[in-house]
N, C-alpha and C. Protein backbone atom coordinates (compact mmCIF):
# COMPACT_ATOMS: atom_id res chain seq x y z
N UNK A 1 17.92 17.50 -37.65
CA UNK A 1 16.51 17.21 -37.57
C UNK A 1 16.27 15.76 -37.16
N UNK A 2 17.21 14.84 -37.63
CA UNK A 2 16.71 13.46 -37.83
C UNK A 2 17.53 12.96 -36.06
N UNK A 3 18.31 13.63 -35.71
CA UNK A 3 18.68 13.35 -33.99
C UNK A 3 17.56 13.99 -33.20
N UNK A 4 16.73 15.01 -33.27
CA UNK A 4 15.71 15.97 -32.68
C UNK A 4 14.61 14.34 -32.69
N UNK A 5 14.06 13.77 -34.21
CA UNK A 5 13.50 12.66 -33.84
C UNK A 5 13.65 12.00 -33.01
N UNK A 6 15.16 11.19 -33.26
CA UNK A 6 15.83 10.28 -32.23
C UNK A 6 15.00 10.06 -31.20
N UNK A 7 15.41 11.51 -30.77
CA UNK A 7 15.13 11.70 -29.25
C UNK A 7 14.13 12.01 -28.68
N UNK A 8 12.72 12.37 -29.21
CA UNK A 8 11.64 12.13 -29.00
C UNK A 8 11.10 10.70 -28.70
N UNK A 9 11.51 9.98 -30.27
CA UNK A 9 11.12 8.50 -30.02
C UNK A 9 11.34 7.73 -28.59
N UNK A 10 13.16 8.26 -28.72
CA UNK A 10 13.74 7.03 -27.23
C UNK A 10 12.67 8.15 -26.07
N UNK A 11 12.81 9.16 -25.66
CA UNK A 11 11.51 9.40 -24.67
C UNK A 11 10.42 9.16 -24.28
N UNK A 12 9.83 8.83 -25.75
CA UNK A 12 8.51 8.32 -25.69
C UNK A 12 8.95 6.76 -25.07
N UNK A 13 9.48 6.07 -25.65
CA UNK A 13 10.08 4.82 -25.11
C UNK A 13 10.17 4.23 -23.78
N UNK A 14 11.18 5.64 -23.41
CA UNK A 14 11.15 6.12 -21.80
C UNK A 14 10.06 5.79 -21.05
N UNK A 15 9.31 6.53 -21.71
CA UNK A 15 8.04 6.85 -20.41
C UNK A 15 6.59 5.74 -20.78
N UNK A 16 7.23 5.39 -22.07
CA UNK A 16 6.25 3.73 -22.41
C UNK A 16 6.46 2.97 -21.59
N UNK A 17 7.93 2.38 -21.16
CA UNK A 17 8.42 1.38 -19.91
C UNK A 17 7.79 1.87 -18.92
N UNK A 18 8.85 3.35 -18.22
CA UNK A 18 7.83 3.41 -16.71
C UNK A 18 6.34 3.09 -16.62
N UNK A 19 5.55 3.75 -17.82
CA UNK A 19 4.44 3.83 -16.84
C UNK A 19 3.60 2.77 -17.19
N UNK A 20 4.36 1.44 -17.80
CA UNK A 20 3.53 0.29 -17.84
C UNK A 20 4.25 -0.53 -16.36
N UNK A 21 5.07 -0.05 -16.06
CA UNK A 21 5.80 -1.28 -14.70
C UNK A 21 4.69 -0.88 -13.71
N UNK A 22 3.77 0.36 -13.56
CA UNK A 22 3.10 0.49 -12.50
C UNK A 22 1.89 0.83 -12.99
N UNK A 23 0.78 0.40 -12.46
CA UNK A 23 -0.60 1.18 -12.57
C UNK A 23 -1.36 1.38 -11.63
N UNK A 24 -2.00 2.74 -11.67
CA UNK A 24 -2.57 3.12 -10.55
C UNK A 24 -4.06 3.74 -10.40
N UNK A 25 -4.96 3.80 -10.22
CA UNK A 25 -6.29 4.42 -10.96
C UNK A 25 -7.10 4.50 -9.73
N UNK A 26 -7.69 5.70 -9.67
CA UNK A 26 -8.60 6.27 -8.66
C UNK A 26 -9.85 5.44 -8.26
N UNK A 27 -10.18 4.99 -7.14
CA UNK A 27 -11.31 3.96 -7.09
C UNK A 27 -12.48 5.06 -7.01
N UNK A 28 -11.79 5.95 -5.44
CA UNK A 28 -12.98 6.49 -4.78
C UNK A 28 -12.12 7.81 -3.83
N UNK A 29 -13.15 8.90 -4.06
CA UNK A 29 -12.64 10.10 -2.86
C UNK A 29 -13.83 10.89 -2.02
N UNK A 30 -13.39 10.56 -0.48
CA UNK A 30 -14.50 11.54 -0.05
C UNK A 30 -13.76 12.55 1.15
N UNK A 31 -14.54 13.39 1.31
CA UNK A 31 -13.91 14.55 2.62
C UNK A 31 -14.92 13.47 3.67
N UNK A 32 -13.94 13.69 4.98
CA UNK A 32 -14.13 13.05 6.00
C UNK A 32 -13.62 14.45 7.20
N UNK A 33 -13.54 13.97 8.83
CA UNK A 33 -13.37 15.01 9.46
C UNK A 33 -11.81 15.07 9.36
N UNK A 34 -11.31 14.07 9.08
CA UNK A 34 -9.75 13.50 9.33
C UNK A 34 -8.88 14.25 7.84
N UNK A 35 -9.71 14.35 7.04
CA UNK A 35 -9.16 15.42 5.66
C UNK A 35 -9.68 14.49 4.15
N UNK A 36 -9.38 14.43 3.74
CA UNK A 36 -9.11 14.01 1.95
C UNK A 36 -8.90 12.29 1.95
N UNK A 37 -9.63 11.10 1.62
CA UNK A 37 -9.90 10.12 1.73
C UNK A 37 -9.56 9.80 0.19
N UNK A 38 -8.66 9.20 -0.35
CA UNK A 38 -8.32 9.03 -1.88
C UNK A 38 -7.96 7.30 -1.73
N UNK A 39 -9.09 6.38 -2.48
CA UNK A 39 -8.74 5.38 -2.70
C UNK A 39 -8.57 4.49 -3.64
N UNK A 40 -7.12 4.11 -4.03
CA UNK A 40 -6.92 3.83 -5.42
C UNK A 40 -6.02 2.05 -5.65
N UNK A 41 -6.50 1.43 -6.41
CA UNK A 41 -6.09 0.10 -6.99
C UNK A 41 -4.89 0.30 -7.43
N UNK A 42 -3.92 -0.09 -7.55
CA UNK A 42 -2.27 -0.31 -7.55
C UNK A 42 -1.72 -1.86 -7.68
N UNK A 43 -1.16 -1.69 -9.24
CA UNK A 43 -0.59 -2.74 -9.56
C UNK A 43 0.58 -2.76 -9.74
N UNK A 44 1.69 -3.38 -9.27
CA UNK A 44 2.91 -3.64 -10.00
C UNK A 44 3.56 -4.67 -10.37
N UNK A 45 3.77 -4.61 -11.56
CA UNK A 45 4.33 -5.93 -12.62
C UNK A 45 5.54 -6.11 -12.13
N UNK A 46 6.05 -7.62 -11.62
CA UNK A 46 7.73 -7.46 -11.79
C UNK A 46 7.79 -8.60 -12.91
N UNK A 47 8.96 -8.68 -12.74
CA UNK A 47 9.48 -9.39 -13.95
C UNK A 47 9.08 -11.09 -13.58
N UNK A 48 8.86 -11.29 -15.10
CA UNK A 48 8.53 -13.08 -15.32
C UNK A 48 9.32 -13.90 -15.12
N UNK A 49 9.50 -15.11 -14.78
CA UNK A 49 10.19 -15.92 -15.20
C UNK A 49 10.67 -16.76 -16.52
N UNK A 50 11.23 -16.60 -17.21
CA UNK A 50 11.49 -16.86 -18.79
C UNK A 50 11.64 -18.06 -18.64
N UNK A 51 11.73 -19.05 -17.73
CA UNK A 51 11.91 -20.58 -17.79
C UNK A 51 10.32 -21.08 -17.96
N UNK A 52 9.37 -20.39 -17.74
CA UNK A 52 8.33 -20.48 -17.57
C UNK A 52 7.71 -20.95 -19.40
N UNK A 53 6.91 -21.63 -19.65
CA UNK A 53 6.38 -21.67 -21.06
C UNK A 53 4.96 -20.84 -21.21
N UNK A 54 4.59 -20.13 -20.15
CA UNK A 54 3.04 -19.21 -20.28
C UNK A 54 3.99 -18.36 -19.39
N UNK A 55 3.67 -16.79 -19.26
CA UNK A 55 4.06 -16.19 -17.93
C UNK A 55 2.75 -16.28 -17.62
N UNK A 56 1.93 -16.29 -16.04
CA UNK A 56 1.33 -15.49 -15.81
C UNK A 56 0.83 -14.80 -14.31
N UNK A 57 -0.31 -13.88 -14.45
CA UNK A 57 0.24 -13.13 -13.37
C UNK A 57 0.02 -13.02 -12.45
N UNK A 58 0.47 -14.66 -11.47
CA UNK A 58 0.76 -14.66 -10.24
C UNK A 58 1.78 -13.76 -9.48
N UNK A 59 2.75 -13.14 -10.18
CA UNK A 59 3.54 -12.74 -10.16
C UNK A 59 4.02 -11.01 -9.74
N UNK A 60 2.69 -10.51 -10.67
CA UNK A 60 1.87 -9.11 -10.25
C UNK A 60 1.42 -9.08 -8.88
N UNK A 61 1.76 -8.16 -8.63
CA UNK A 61 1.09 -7.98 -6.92
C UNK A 61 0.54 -6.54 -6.76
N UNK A 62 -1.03 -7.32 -7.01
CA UNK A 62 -2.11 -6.14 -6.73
C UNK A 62 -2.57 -5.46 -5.15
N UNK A 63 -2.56 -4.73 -4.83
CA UNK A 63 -2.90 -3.80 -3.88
C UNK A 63 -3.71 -2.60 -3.55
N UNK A 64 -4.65 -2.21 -2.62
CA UNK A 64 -5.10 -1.07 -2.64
C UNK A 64 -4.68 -0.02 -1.45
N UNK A 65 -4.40 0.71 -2.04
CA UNK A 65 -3.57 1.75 -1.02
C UNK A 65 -5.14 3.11 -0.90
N UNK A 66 -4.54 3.62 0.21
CA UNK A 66 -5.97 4.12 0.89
C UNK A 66 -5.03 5.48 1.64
N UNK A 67 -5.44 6.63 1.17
CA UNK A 67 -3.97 7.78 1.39
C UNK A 67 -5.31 8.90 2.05
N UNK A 68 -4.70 9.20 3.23
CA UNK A 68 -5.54 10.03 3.88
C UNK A 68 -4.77 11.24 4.15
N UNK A 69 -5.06 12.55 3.80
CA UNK A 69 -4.69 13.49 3.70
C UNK A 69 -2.85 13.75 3.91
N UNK A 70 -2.35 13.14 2.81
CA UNK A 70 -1.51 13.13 2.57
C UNK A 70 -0.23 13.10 3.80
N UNK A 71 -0.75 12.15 5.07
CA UNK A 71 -0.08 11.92 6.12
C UNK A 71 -0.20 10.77 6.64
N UNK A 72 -1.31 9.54 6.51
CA UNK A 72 -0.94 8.04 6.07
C UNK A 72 -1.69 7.46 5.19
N UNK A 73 -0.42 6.35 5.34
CA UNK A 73 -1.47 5.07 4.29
C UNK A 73 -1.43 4.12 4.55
N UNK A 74 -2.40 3.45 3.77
CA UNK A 74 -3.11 1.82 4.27
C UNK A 74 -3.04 1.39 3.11
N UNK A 75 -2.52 0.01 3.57
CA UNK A 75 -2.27 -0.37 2.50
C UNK A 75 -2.98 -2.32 2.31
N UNK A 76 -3.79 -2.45 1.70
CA UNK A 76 -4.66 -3.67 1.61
C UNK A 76 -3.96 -4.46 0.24
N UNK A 77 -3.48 -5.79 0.88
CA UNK A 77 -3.16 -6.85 0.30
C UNK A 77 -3.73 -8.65 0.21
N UNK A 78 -3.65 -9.21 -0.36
CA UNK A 78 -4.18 -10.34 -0.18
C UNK A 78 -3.79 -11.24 0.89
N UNK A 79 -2.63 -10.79 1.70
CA UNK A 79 -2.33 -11.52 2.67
C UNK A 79 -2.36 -10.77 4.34
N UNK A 80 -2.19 -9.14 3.91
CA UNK A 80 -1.78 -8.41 5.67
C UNK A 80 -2.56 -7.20 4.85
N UNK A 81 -2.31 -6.46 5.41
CA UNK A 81 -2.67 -4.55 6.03
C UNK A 81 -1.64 -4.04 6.67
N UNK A 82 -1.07 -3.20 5.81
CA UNK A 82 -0.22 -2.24 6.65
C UNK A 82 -0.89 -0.81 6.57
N UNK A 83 0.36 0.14 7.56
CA UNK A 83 -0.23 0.98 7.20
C UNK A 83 1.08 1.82 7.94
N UNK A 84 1.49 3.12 7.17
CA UNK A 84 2.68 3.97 7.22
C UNK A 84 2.27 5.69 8.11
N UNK A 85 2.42 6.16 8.36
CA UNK A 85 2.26 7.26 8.93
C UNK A 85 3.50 8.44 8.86
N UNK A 86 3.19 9.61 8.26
CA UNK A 86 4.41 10.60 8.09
C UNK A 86 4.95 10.97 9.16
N UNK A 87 3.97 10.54 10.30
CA UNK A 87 4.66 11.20 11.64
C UNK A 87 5.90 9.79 12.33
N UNK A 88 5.69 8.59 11.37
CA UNK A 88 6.43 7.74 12.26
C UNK A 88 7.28 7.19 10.85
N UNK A 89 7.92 8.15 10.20
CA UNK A 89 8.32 7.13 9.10
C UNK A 89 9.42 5.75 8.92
N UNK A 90 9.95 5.71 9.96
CA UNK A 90 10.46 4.62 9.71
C UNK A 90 10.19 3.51 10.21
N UNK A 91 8.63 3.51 10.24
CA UNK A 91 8.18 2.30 10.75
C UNK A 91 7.18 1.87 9.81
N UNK A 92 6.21 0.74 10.05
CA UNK A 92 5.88 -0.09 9.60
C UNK A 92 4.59 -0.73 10.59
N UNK A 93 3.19 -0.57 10.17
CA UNK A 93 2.24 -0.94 10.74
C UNK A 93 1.86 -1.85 10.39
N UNK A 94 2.08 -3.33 10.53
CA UNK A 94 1.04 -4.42 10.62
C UNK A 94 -0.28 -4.78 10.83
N UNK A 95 -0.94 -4.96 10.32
CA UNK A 95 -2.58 -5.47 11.38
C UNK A 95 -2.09 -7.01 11.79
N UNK A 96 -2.83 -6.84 13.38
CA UNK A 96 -2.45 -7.82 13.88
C UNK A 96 -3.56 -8.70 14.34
N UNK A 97 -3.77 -10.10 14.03
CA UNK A 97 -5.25 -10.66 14.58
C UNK A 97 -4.95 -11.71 15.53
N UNK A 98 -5.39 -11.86 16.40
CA UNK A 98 -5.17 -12.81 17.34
C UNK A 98 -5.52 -12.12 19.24
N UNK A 99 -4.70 -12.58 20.11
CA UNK A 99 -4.86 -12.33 20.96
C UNK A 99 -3.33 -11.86 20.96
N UNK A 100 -3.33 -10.39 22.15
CA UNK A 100 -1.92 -10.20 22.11
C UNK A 100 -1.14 -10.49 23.35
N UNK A 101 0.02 -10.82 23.25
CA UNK A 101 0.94 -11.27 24.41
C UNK A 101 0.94 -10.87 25.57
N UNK A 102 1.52 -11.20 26.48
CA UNK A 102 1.48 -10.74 28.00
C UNK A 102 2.55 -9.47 28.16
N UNK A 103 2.12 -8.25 28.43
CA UNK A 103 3.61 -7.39 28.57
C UNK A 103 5.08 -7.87 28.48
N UNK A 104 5.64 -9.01 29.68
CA UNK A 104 6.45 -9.50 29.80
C UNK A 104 6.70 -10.30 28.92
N UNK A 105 6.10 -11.10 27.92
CA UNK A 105 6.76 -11.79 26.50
C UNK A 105 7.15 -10.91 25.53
N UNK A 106 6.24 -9.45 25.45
CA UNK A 106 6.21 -8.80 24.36
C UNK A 106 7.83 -8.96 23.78
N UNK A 107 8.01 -9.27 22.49
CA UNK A 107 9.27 -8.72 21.44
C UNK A 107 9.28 -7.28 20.73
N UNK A 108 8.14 -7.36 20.51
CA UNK A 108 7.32 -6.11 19.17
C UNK A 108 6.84 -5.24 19.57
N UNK A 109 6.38 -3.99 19.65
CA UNK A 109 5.49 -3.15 20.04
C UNK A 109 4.02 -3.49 19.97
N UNK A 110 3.12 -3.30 20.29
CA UNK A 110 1.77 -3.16 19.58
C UNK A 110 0.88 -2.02 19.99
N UNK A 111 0.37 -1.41 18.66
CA UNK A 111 -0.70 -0.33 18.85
C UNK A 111 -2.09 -0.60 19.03
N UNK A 112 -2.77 -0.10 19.62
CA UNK A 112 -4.00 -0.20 19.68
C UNK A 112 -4.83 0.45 18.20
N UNK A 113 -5.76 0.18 17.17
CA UNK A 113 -6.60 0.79 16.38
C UNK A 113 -7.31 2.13 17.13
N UNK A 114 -6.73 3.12 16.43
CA UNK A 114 -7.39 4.28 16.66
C UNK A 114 -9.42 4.52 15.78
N UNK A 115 -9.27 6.01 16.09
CA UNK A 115 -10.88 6.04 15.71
C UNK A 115 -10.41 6.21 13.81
N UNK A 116 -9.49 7.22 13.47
CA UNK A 116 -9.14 6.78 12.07
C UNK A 116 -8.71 5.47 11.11
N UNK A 117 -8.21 4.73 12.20
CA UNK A 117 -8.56 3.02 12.08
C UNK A 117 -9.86 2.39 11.24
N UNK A 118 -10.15 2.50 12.53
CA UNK A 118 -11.44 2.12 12.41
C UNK A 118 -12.42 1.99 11.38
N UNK A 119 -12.73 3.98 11.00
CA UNK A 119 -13.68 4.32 9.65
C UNK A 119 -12.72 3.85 8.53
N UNK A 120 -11.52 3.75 8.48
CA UNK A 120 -11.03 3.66 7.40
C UNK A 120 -11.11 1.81 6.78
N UNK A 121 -11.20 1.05 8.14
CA UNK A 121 -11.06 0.27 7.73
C UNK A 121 -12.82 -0.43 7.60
N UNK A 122 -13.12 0.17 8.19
CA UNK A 122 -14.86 -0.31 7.90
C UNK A 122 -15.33 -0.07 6.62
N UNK A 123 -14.64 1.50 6.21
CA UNK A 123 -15.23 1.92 4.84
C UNK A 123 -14.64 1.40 3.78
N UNK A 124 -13.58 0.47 4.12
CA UNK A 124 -12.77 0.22 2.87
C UNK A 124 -13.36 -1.66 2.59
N UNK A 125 -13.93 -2.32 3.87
CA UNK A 125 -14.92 -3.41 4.06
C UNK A 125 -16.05 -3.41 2.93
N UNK A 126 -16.43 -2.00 3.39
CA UNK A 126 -17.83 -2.01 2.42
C UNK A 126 -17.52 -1.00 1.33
N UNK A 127 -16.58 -1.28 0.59
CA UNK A 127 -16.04 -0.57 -1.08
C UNK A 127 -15.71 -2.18 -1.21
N UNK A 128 -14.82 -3.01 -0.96
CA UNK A 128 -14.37 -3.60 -1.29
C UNK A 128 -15.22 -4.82 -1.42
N UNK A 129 -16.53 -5.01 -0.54
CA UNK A 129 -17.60 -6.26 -0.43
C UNK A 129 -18.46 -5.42 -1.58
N UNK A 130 -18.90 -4.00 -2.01
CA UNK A 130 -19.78 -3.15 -3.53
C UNK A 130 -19.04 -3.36 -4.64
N UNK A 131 -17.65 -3.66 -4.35
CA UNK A 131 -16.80 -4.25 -5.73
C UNK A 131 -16.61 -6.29 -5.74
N UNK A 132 -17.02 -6.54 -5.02
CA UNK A 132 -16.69 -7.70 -4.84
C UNK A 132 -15.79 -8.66 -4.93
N UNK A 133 -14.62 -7.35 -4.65
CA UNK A 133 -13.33 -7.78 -4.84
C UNK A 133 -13.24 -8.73 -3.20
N UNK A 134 -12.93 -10.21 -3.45
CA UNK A 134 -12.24 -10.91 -2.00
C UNK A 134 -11.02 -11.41 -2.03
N UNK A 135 -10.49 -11.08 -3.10
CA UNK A 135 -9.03 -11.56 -2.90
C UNK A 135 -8.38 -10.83 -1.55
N UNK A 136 -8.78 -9.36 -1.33
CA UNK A 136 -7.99 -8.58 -0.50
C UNK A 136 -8.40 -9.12 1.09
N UNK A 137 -7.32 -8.68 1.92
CA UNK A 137 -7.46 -9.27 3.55
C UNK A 137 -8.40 -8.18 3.94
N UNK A 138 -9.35 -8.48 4.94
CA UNK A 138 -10.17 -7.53 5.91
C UNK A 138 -9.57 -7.45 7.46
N UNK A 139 -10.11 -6.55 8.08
CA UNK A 139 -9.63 -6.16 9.03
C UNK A 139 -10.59 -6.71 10.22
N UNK A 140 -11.73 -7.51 9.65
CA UNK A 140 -12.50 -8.11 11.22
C UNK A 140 -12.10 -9.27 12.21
N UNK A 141 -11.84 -8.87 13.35
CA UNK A 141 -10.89 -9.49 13.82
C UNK A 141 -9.61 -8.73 14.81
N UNK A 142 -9.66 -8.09 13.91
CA UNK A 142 -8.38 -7.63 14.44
C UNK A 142 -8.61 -6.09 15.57
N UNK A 143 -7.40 -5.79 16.08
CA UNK A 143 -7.64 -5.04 17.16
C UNK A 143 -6.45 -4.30 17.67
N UNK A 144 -5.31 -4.50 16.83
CA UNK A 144 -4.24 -3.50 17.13
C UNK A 144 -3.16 -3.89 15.94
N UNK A 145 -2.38 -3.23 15.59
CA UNK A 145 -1.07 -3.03 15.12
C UNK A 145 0.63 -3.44 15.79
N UNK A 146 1.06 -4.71 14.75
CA UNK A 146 2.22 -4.59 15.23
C UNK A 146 3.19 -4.36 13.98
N UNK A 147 4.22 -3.08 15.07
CA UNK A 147 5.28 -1.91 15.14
C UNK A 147 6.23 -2.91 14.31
N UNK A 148 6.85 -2.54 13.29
CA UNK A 148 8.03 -2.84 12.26
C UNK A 148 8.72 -1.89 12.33
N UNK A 149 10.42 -1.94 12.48
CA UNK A 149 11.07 -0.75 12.38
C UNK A 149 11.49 -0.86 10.84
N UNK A 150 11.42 -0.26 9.73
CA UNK A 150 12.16 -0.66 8.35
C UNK A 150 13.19 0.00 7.99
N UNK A 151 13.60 1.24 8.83
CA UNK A 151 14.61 1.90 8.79
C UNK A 151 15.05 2.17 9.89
N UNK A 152 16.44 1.31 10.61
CA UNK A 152 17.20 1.31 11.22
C UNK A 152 17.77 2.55 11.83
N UNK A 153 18.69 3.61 10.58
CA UNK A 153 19.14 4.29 10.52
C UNK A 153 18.61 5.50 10.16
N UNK A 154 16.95 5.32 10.21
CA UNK A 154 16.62 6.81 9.99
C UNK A 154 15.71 6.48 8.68
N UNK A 155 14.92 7.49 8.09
CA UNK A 155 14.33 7.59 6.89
C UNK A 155 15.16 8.54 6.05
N UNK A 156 15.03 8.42 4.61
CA UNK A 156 16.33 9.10 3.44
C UNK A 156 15.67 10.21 3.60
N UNK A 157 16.96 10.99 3.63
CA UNK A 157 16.70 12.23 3.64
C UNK A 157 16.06 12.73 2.38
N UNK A 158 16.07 12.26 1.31
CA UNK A 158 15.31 12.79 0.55
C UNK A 158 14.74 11.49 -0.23
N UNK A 159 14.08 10.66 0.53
CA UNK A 159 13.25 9.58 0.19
C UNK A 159 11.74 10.62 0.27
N UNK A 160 11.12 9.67 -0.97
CA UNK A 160 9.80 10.43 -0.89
C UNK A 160 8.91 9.12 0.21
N UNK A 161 7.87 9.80 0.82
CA UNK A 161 7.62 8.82 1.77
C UNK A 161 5.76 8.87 0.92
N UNK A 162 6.21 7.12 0.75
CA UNK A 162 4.76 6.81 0.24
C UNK A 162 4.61 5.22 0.99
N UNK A 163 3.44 4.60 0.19
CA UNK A 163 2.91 3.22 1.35
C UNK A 163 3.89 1.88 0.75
N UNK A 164 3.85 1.42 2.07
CA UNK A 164 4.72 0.06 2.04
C UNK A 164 4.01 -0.76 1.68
C-alpha cells in the first residue's frame, strides 16, 4: 500500500515540474476562410542563474504563437516573427524589414507575404494594441520573409512539428 503511495506522490511531482517549465493559455479563437485561428500567450521558464542574489525574469522568454489550422505558425516575440509551415518543415520564416537585395547579392531566399500573412498579421496588431501588450515586435514595415533552413538533414521522423 505504502509503495502504491510512493508512486502517486513522485507522479504528481512529475507532472508538478513539467507543467510549471511551460505555460500556455488561450488568448483568442475565430473561424476565418483559411480554417481555425487559435491564439495563445506562451511562456517558458529556463533556468536562473544561482550566482545571481534576486533571480529575475529576464530570463523567461515570453511569446505569442498564433496556430492556424493546424498547418502553420506564427510566432511573435519581442525581437522577430517567425513563422513555420507543415508544408515546409524544415525551414524557418523570418519577417524581414528593410529593403531587399538585388537578385545577384541574394545569400538567403526571400518570400513575399501572402494574403494569410497579411490578416494574420494585421489581426494579431490589433489583439495585441486591445491588450496593450508592446513588448511584442509588429509586422509594419515589413514585406517579405527570410528562408532559414533549421534542418539540414531533413525533419525527425517522428518530431512533432510545432512553432519555432
Amino acid at each position: 500500500m505504502k509503495s502504491l503511495q510512493i508512486k502517486i506522490l513522485l507522479l504528481s511531482l512529475i507532472i508538478l515540474v513539467v507543467s510549471c517549465s511551460t505555460q500556455k493559455g488561450l488568448i483568442k479563437r475565430e473561424k476565418t476562410e483559411f480554417g481555425t485561428i487559435k491564439y495563445y500567450v506562451h511562456t517558458e521558464f529556463k533556468t536562473y542563474n544561482y550566482e545571481e542574489t534576486e533571480p529575475n525574469d529576464l530570463n523567461d522568454e515570453k511569446r505569442i504563437v498564433i496556430k492556424v489550422a493546424d498547418s502553420v505558425y506564427y510566432s511573435l516575440y519581442s525581437d522577430r516573427i517567425n513563422k513555420r509551415t507543415k508544408k515546409d518543415k524544415n525551414s524557418v520564416y523570418r519577417l524581414f524589414y528593410g529593403e531587399i537585395p538585388n537578385e545577384k547579392d541574394i545569400q538567403t531566399p526571400y518570400q513575399k507575404l501572402s494574403e494569410l500573412d497579411s490578416l494574420i498579421f494585421s489581426k494579431s496588431n490589433k489583439m495585441l494594441d486591445s491588450l496593450k501588450w508592446n513588448e511584442f515586435k509588429r509586422w509594419n514595415g515589413a514585406t517579405t520573409f527570410n528562408i532559414e533552413v533549421i534542418y539540414y538533414h531533413g525533419f525527425p521522423k517522428n518530431g512533432k512539428f510545432e512553432p519555432y
